[in-house]
PDB file of N, CA and C in Angstrom:
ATOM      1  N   UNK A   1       6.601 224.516 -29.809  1.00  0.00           N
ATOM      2  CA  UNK A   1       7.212 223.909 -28.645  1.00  0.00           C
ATOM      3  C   UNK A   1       7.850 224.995 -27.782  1.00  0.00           C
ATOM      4  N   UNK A   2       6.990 225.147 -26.252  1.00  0.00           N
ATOM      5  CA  UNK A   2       7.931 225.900 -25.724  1.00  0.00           C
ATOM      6  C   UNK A   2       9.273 225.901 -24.972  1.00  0.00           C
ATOM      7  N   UNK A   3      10.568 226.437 -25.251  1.00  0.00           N
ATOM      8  CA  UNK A   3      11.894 226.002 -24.892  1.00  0.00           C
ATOM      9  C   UNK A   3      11.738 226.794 -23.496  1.00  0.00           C
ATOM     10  N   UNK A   4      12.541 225.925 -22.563  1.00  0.00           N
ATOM     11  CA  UNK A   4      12.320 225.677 -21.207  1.00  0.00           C
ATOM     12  C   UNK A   4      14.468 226.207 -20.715  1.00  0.00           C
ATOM     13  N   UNK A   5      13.961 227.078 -20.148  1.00  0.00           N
ATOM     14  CA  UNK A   5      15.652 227.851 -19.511  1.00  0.00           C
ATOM     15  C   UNK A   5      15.986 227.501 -18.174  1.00  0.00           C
ATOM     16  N   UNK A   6      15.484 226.243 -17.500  1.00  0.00           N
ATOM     17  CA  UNK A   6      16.170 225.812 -16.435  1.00  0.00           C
ATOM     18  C   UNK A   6      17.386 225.284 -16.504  1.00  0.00           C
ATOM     19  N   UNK A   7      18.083 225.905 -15.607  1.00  0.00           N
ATOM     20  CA  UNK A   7      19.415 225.176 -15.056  1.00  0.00           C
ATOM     21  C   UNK A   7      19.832 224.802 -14.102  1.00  0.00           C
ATOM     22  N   UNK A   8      20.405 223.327 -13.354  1.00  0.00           N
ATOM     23  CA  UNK A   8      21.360 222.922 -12.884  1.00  0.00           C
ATOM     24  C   UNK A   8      21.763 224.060 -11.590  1.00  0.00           C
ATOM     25  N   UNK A   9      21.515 224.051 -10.612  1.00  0.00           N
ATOM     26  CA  UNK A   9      22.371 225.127  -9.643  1.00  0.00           C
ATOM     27  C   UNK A   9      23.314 224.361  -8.693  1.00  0.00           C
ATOM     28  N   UNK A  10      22.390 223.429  -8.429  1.00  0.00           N
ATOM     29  CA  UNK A  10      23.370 222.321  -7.561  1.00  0.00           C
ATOM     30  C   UNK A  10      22.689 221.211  -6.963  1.00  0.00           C
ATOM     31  N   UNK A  11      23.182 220.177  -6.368  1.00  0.00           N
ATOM     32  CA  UNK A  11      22.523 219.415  -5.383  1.00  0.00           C
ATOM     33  C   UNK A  11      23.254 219.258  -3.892  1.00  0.00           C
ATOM     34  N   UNK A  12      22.000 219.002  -2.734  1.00  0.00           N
ATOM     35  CA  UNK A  12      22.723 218.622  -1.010  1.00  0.00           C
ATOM     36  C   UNK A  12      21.843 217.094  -1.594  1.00  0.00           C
ATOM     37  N   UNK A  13      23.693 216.579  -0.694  1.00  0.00           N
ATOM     38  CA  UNK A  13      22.901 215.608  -0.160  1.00  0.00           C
ATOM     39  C   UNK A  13      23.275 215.768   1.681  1.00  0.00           C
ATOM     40  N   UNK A  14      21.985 214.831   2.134  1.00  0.00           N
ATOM     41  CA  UNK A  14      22.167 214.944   3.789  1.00  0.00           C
ATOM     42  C   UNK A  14      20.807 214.243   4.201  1.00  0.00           C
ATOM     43  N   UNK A  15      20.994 214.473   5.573  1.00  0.00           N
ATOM     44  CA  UNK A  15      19.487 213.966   5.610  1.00  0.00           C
ATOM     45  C   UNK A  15      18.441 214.702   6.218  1.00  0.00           C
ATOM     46  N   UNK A  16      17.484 214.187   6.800  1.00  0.00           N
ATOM     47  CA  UNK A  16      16.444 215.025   7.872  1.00  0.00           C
ATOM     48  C   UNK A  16      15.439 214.182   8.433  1.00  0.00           C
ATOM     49  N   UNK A  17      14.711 214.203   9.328  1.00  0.00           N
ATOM     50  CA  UNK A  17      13.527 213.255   9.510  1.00  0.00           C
ATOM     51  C   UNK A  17      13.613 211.613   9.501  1.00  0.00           C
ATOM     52  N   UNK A  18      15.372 211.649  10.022  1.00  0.00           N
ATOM     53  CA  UNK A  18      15.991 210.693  10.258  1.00  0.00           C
ATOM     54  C   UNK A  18      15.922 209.474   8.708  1.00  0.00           C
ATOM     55  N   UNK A  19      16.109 210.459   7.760  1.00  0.00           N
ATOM     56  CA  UNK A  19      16.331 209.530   6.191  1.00  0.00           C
ATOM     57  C   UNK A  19      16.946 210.357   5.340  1.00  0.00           C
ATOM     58  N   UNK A  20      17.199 209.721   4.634  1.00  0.00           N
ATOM     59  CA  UNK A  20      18.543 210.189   3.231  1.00  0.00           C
ATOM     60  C   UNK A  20      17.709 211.036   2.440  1.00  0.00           C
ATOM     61  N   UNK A  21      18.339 212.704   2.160  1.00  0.00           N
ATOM     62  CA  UNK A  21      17.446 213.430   1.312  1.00  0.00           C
ATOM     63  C   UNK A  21      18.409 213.936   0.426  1.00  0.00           C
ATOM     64  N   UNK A  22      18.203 214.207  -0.776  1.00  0.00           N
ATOM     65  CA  UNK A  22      18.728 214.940  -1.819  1.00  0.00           C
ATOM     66  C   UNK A  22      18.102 216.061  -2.474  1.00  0.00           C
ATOM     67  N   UNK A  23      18.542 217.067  -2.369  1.00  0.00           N
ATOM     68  CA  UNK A  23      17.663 218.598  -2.447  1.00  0.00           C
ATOM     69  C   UNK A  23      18.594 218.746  -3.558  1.00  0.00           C
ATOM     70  N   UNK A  24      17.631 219.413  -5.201  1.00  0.00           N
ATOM     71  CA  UNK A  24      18.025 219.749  -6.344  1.00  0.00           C
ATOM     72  C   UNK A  24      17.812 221.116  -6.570  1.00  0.00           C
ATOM     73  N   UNK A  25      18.746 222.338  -6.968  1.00  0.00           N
ATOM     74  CA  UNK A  25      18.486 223.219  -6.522  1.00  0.00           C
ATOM     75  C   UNK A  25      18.542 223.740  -8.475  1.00  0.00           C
ATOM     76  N   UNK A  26      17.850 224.911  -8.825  1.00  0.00           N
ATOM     77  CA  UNK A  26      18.086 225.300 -10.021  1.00  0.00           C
ATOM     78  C   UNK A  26      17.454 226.633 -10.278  1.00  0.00           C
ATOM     79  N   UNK A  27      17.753 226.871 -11.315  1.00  0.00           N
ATOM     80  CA  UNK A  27      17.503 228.125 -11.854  1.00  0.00           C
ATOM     81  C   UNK A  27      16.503 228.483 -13.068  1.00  0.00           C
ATOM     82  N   UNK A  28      15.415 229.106 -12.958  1.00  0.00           N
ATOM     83  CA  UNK A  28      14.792 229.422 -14.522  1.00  0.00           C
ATOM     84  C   UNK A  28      14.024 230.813 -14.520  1.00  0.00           C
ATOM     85  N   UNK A  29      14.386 231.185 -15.494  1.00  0.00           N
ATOM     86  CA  UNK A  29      14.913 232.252 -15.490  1.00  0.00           C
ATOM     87  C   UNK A  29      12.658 232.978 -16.244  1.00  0.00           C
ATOM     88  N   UNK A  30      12.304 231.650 -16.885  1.00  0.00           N
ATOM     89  CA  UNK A  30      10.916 231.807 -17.140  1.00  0.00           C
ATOM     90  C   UNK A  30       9.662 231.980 -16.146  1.00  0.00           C
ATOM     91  N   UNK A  31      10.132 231.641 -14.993  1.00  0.00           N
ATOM     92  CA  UNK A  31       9.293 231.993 -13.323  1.00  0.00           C
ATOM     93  C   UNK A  31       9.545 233.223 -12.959  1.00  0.00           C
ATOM     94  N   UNK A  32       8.169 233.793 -12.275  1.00  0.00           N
ATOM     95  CA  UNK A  32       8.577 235.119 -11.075  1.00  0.00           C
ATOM     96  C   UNK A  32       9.595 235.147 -10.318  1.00  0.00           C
ATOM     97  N   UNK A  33       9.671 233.689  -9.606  1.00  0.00           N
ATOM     98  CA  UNK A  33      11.241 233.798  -8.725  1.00  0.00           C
ATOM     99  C   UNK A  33      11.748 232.488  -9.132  1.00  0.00           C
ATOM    100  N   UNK A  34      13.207 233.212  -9.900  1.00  0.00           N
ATOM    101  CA  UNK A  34      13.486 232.122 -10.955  1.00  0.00           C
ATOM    102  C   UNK A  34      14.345 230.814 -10.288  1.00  0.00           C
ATOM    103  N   UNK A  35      14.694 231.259  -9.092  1.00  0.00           N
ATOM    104  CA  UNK A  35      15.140 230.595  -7.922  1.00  0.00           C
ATOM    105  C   UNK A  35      14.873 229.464  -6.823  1.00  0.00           C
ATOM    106  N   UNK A  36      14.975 228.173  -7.363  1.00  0.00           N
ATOM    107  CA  UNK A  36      14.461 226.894  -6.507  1.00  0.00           C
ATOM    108  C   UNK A  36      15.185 225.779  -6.085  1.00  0.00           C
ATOM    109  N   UNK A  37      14.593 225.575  -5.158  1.00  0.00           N
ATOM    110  CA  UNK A  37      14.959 223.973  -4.458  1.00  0.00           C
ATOM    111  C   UNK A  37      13.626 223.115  -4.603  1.00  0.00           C
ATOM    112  N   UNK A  38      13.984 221.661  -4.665  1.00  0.00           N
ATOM    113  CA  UNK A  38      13.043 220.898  -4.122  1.00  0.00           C
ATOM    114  C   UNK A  38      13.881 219.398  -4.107  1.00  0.00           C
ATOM    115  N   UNK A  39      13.224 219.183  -2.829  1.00  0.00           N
ATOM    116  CA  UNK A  39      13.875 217.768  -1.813  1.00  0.00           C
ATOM    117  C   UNK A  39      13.192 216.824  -2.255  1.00  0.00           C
ATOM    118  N   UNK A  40      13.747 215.153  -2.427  1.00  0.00           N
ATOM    119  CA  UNK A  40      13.100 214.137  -2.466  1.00  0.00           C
ATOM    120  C   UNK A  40      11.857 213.935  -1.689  1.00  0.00           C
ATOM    121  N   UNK A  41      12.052 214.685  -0.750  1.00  0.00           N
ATOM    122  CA  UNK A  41      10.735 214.733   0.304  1.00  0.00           C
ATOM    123  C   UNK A  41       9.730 214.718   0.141  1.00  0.00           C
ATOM    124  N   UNK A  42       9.236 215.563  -1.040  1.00  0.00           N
ATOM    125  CA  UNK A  42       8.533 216.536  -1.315  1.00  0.00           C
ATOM    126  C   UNK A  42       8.977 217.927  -1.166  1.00  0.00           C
ATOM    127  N   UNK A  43       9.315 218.249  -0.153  1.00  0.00           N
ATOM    128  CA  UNK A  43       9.442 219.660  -0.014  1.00  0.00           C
ATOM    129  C   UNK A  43      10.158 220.436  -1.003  1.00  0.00           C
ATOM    130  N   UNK A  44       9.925 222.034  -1.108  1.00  0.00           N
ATOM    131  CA  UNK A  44      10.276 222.640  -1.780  1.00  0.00           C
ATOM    132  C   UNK A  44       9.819 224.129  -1.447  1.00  0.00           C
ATOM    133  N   UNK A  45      10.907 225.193  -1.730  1.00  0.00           N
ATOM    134  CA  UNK A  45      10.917 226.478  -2.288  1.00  0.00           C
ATOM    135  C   UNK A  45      11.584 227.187  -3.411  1.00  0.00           C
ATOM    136  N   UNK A  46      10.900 228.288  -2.995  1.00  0.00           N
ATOM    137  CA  UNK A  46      11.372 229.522  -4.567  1.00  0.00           C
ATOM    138  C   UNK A  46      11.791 230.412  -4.157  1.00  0.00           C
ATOM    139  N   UNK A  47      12.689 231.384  -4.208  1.00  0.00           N
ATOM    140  CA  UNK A  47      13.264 232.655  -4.337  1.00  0.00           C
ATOM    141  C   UNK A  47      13.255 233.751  -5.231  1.00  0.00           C
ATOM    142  N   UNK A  48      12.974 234.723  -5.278  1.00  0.00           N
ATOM    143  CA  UNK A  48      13.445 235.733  -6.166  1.00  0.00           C
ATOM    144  C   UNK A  48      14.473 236.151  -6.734  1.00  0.00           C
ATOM    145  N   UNK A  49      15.689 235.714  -5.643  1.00  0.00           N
ATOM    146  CA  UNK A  49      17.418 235.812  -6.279  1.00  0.00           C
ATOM    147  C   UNK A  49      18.203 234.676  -5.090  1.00  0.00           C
ATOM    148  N   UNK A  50      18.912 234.335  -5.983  1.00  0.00           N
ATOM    149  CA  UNK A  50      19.761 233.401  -5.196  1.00  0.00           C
ATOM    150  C   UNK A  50      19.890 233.188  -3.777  1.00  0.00           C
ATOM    151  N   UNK A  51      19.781 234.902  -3.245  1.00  0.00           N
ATOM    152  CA  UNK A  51      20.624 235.234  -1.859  1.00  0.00           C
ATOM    153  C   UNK A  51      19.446 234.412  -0.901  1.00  0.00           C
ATOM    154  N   UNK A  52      19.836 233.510  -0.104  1.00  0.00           N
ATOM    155  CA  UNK A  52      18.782 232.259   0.629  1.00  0.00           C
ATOM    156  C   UNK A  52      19.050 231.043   0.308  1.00  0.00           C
ATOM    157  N   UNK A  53      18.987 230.819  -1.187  1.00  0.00           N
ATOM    158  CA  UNK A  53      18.532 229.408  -1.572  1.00  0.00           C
ATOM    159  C   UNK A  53      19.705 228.601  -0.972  1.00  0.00           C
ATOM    160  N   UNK A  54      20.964 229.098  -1.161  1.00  0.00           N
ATOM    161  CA  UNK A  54      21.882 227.861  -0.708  1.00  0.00           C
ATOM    162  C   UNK A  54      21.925 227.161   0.761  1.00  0.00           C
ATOM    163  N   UNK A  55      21.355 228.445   1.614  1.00  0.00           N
ATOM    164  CA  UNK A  55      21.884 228.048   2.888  1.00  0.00           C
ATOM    165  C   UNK A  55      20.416 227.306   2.852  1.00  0.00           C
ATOM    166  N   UNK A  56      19.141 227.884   2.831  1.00  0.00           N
ATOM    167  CA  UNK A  56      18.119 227.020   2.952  1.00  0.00           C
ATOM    168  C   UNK A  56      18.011 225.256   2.655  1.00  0.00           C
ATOM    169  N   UNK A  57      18.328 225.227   1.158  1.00  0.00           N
ATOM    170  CA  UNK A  57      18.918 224.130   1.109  1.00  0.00           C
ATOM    171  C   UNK A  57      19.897 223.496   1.757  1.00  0.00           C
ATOM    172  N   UNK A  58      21.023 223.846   1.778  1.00  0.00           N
ATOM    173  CA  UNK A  58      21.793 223.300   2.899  1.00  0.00           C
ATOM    174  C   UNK A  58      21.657 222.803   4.463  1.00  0.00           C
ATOM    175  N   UNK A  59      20.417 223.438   4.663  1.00  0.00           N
ATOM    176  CA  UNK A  59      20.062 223.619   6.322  1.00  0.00           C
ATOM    177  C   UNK A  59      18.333 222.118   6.034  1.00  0.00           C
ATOM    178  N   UNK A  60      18.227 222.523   4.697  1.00  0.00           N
ATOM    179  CA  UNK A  60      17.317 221.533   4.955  1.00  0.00           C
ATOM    180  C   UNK A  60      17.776 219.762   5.187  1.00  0.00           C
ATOM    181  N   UNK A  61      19.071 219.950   4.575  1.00  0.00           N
ATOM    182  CA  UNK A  61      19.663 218.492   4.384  1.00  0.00           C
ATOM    183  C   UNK A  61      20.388 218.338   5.170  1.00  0.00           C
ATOM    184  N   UNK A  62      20.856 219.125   6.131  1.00  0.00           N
ATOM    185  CA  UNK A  62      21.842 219.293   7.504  1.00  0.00           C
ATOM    186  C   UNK A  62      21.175 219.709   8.618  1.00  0.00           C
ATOM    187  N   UNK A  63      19.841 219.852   9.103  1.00  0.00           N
ATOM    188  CA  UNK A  63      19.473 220.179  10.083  1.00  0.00           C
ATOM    189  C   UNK A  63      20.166 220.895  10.901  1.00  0.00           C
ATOM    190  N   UNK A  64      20.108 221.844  11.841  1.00  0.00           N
ATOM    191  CA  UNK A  64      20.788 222.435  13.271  1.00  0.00           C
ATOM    192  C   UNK A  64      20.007 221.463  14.548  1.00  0.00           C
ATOM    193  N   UNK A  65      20.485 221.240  15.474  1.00  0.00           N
ATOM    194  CA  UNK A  65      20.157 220.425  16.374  1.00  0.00           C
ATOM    195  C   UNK A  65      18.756 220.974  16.695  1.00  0.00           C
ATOM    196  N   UNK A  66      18.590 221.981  16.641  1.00  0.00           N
ATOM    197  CA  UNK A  66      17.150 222.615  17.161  1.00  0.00           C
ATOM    198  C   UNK A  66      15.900 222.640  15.977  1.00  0.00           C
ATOM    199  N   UNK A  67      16.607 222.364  14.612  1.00  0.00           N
ATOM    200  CA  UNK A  67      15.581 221.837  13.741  1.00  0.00           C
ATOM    201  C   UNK A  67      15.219 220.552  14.082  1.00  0.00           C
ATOM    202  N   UNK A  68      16.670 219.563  14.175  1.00  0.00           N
ATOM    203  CA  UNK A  68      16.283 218.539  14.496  1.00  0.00           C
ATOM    204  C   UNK A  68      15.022 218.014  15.608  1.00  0.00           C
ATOM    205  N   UNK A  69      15.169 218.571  16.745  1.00  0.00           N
ATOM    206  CA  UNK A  69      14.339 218.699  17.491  1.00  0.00           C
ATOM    207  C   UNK A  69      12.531 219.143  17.376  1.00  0.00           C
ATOM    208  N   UNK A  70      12.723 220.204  16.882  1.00  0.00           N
ATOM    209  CA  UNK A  70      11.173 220.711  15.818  1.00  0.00           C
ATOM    210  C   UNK A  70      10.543 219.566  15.203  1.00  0.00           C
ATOM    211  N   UNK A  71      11.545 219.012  14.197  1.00  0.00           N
ATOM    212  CA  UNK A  71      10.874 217.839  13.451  1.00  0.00           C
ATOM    213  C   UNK A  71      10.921 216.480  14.566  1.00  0.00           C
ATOM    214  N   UNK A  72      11.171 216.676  15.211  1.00  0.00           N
ATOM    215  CA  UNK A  72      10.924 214.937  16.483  1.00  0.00           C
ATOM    216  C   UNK A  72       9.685 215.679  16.937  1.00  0.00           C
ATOM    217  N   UNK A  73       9.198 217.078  17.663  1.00  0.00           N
ATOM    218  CA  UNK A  73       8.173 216.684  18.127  1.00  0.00           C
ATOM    219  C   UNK A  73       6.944 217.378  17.070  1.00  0.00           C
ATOM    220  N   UNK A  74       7.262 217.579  16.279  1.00  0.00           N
ATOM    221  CA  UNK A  74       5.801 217.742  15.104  1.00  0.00           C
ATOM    222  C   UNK A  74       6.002 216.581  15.027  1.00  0.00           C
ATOM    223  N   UNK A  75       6.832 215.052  14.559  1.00  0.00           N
ATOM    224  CA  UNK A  75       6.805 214.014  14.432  1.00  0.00           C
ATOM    225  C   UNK A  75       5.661 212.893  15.336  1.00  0.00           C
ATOM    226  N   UNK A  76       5.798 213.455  16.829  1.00  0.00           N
ATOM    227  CA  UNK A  76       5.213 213.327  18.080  1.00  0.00           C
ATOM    228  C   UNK A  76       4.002 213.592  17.761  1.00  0.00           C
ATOM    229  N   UNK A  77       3.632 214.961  17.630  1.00  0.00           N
ATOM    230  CA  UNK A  77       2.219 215.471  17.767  1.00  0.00           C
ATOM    231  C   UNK A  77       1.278 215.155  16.663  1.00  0.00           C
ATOM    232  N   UNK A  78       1.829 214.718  15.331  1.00  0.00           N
ATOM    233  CA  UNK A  78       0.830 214.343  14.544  1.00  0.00           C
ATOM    234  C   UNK A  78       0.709 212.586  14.566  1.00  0.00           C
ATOM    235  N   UNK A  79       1.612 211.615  15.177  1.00  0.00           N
ATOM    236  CA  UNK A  79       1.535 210.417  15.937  1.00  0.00           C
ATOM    237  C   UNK A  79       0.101 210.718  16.743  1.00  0.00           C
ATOM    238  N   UNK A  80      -0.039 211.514  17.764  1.00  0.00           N
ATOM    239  CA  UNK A  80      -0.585 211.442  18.890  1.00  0.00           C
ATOM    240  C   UNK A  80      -1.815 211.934  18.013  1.00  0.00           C
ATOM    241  N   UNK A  81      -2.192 212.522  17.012  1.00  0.00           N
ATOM    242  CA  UNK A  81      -3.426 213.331  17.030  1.00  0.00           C
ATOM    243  C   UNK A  81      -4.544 212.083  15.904  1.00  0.00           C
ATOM    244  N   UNK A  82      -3.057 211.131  15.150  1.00  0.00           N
ATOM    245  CA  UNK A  82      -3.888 210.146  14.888  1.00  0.00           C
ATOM    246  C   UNK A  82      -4.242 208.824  14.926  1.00  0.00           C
ATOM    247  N   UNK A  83      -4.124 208.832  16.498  1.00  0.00           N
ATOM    248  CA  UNK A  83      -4.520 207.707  17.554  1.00  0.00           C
ATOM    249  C   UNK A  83      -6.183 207.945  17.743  1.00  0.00           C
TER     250      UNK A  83
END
């Protein structure tokens, strides 16, 4: 049985794409970059060392007004492309 060294780093909650997301962030130490997030979304990344993951996460579940914006019109353009 192989024993598995993930840990717990943290969770956001917030939202994005105008719905409730919860991004689980952790650590294992058995990956190339032992460093991850991944959102109810689906979405997800990896890091090599910590330095990123928090704010990334954080920014994914808090948007900046100009993310916000990004995701309304990719929202737009893939509406329109499958009409």
């Amino acid at each position: 049985m192989k024993q598995t060294n993930e840990f717990w780093v943290g969770t956001y909650h917030g939202r994005h794409d105008g719905a409730q997301a919860t991004v689980t962030a952790t650590c294992d130490d058995t990956r190339p970059e032992p460093y991850a997030w991944a959102c109810t979304c689906g979405a997800s990344r990896s890091f090599p060392t910590q330095d990123g993951m928090d704010r990334t996460a954080w920014r994914h579940t808090h948007p900046t007004l100009w993310d916000q914006l990004r995701q309304r019109a990719a929202r737009l353009l893939r509406t329109r492309s499958t009409r």
